[in-house]
N, C-alpha and C. Protein backbone atom coordinates (compact mmCIF):
# COMPACT_ATOMS: atom_id res chain seq x y z
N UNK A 1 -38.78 252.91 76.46
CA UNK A 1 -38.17 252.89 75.14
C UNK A 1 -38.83 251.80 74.30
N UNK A 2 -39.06 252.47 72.72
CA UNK A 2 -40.01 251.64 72.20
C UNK A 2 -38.40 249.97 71.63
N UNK A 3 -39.49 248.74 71.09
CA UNK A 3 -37.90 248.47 70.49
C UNK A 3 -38.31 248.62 69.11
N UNK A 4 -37.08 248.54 68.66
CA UNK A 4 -36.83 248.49 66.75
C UNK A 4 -37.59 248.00 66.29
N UNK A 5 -37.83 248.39 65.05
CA UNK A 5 -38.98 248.18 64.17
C UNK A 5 -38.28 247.33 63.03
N UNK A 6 -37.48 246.41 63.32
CA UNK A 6 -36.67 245.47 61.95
C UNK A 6 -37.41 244.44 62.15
N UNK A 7 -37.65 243.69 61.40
CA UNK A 7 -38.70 242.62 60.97
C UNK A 7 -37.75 241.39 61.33
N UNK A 8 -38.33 240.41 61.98
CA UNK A 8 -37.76 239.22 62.89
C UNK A 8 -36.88 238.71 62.26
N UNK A 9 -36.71 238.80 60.68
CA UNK A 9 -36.13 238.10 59.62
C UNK A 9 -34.29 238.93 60.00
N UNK A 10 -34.91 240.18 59.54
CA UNK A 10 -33.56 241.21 59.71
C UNK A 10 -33.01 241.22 61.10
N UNK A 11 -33.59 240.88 62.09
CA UNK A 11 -33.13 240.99 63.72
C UNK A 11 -32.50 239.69 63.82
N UNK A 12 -32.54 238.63 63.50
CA UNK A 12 -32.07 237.45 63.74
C UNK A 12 -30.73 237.43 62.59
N UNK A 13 -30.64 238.02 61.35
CA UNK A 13 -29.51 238.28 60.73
C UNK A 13 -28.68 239.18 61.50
N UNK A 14 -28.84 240.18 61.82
CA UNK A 14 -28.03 240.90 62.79
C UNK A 14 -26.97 240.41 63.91
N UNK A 15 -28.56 239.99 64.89
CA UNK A 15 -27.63 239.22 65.75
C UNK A 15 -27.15 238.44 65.34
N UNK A 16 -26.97 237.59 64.05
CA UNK A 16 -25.90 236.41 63.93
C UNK A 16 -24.95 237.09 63.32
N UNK A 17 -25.14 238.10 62.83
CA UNK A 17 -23.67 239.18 62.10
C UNK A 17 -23.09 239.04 63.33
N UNK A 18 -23.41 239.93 64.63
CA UNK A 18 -23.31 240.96 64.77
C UNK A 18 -22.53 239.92 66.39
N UNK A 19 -22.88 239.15 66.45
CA UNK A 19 -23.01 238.00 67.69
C UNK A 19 -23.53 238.07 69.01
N UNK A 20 -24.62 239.03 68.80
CA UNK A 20 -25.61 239.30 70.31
C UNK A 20 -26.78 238.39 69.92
N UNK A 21 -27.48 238.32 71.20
CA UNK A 21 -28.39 237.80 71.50
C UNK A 21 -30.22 238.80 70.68
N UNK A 22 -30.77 237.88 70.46
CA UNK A 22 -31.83 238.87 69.51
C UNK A 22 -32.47 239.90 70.23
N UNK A 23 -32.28 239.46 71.70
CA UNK A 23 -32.95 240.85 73.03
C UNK A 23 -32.46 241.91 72.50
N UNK A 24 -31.33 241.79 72.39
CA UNK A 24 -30.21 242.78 72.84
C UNK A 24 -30.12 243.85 71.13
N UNK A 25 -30.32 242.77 70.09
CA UNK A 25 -30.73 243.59 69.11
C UNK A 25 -32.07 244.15 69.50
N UNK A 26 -33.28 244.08 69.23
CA UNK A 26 -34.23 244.63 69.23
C UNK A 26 -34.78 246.06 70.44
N UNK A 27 -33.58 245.84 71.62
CA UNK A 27 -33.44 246.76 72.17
C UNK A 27 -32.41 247.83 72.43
N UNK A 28 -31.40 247.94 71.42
CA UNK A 28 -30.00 248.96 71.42
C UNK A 28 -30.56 249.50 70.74
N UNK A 29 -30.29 250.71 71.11
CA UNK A 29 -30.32 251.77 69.93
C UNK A 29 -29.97 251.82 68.40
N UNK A 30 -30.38 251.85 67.58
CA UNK A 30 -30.19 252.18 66.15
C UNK A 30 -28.92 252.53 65.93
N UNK A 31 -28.39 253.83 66.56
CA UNK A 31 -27.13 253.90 66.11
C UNK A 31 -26.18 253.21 66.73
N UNK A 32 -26.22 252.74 68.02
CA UNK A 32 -25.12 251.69 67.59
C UNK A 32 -24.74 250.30 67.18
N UNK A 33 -26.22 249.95 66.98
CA UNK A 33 -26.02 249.01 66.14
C UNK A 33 -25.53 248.86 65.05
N UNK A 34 -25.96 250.52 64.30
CA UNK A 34 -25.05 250.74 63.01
C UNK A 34 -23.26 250.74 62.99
N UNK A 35 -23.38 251.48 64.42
CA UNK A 35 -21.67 252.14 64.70
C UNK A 35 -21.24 250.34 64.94
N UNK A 36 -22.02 249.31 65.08
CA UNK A 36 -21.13 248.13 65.32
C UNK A 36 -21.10 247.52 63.81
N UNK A 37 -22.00 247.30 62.87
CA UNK A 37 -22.17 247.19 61.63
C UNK A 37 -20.88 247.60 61.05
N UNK A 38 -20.84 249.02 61.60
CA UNK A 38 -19.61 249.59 60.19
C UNK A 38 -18.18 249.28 60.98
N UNK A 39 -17.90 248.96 62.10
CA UNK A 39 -16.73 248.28 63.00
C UNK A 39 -16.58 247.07 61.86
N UNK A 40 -17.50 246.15 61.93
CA UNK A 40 -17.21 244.96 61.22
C UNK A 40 -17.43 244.94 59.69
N UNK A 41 -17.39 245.49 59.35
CA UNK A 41 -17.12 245.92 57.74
C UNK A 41 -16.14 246.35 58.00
N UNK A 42 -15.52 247.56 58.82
CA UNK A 42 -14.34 247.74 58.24
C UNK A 42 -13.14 246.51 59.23
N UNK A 43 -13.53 246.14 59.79
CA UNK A 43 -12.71 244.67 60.43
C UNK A 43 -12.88 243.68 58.98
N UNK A 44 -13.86 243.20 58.65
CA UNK A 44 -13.39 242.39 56.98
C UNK A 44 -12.68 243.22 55.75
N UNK A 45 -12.97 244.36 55.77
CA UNK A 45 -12.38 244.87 54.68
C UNK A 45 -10.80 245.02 55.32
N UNK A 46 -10.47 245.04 56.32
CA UNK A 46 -9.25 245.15 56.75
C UNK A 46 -8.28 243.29 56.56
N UNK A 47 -9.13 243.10 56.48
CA UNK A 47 -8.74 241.64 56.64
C UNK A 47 -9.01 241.31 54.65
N UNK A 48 -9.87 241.60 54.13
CA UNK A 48 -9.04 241.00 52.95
C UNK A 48 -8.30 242.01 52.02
N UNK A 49 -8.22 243.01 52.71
CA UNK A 49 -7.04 243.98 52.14
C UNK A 49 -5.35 243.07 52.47
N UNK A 50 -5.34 242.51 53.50
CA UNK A 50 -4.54 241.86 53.98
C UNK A 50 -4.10 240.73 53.23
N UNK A 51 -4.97 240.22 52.66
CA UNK A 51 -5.04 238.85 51.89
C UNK A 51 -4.46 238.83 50.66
């Protein structure tokens, strides 16, 4: 498996979104990195709906 093609800049934002390790980005799959992306969007948007 090849890894992701996100530029070191965008992989190191991720994992600090995202709170994995930069391995672990550059080697998950695309989609669920997305499917964790949109978890935590809708975890903040849930939270300042709250607010």
């Amino acid at each position: 498996m090849q890894p992701n093609q996100f530029s070191l800049e965008t992989a190191q934002r991720l994992a600090e979104k995202l709170n994995m390790p930069l391995e672990h980005i550059m080697h998950t799959p695309p989609h669920v990195i997305m499917a964790k992306i949109a978890e935590l969007e809708k975890k903040q948007e849930n939270t300042a709906n709250e607010k």
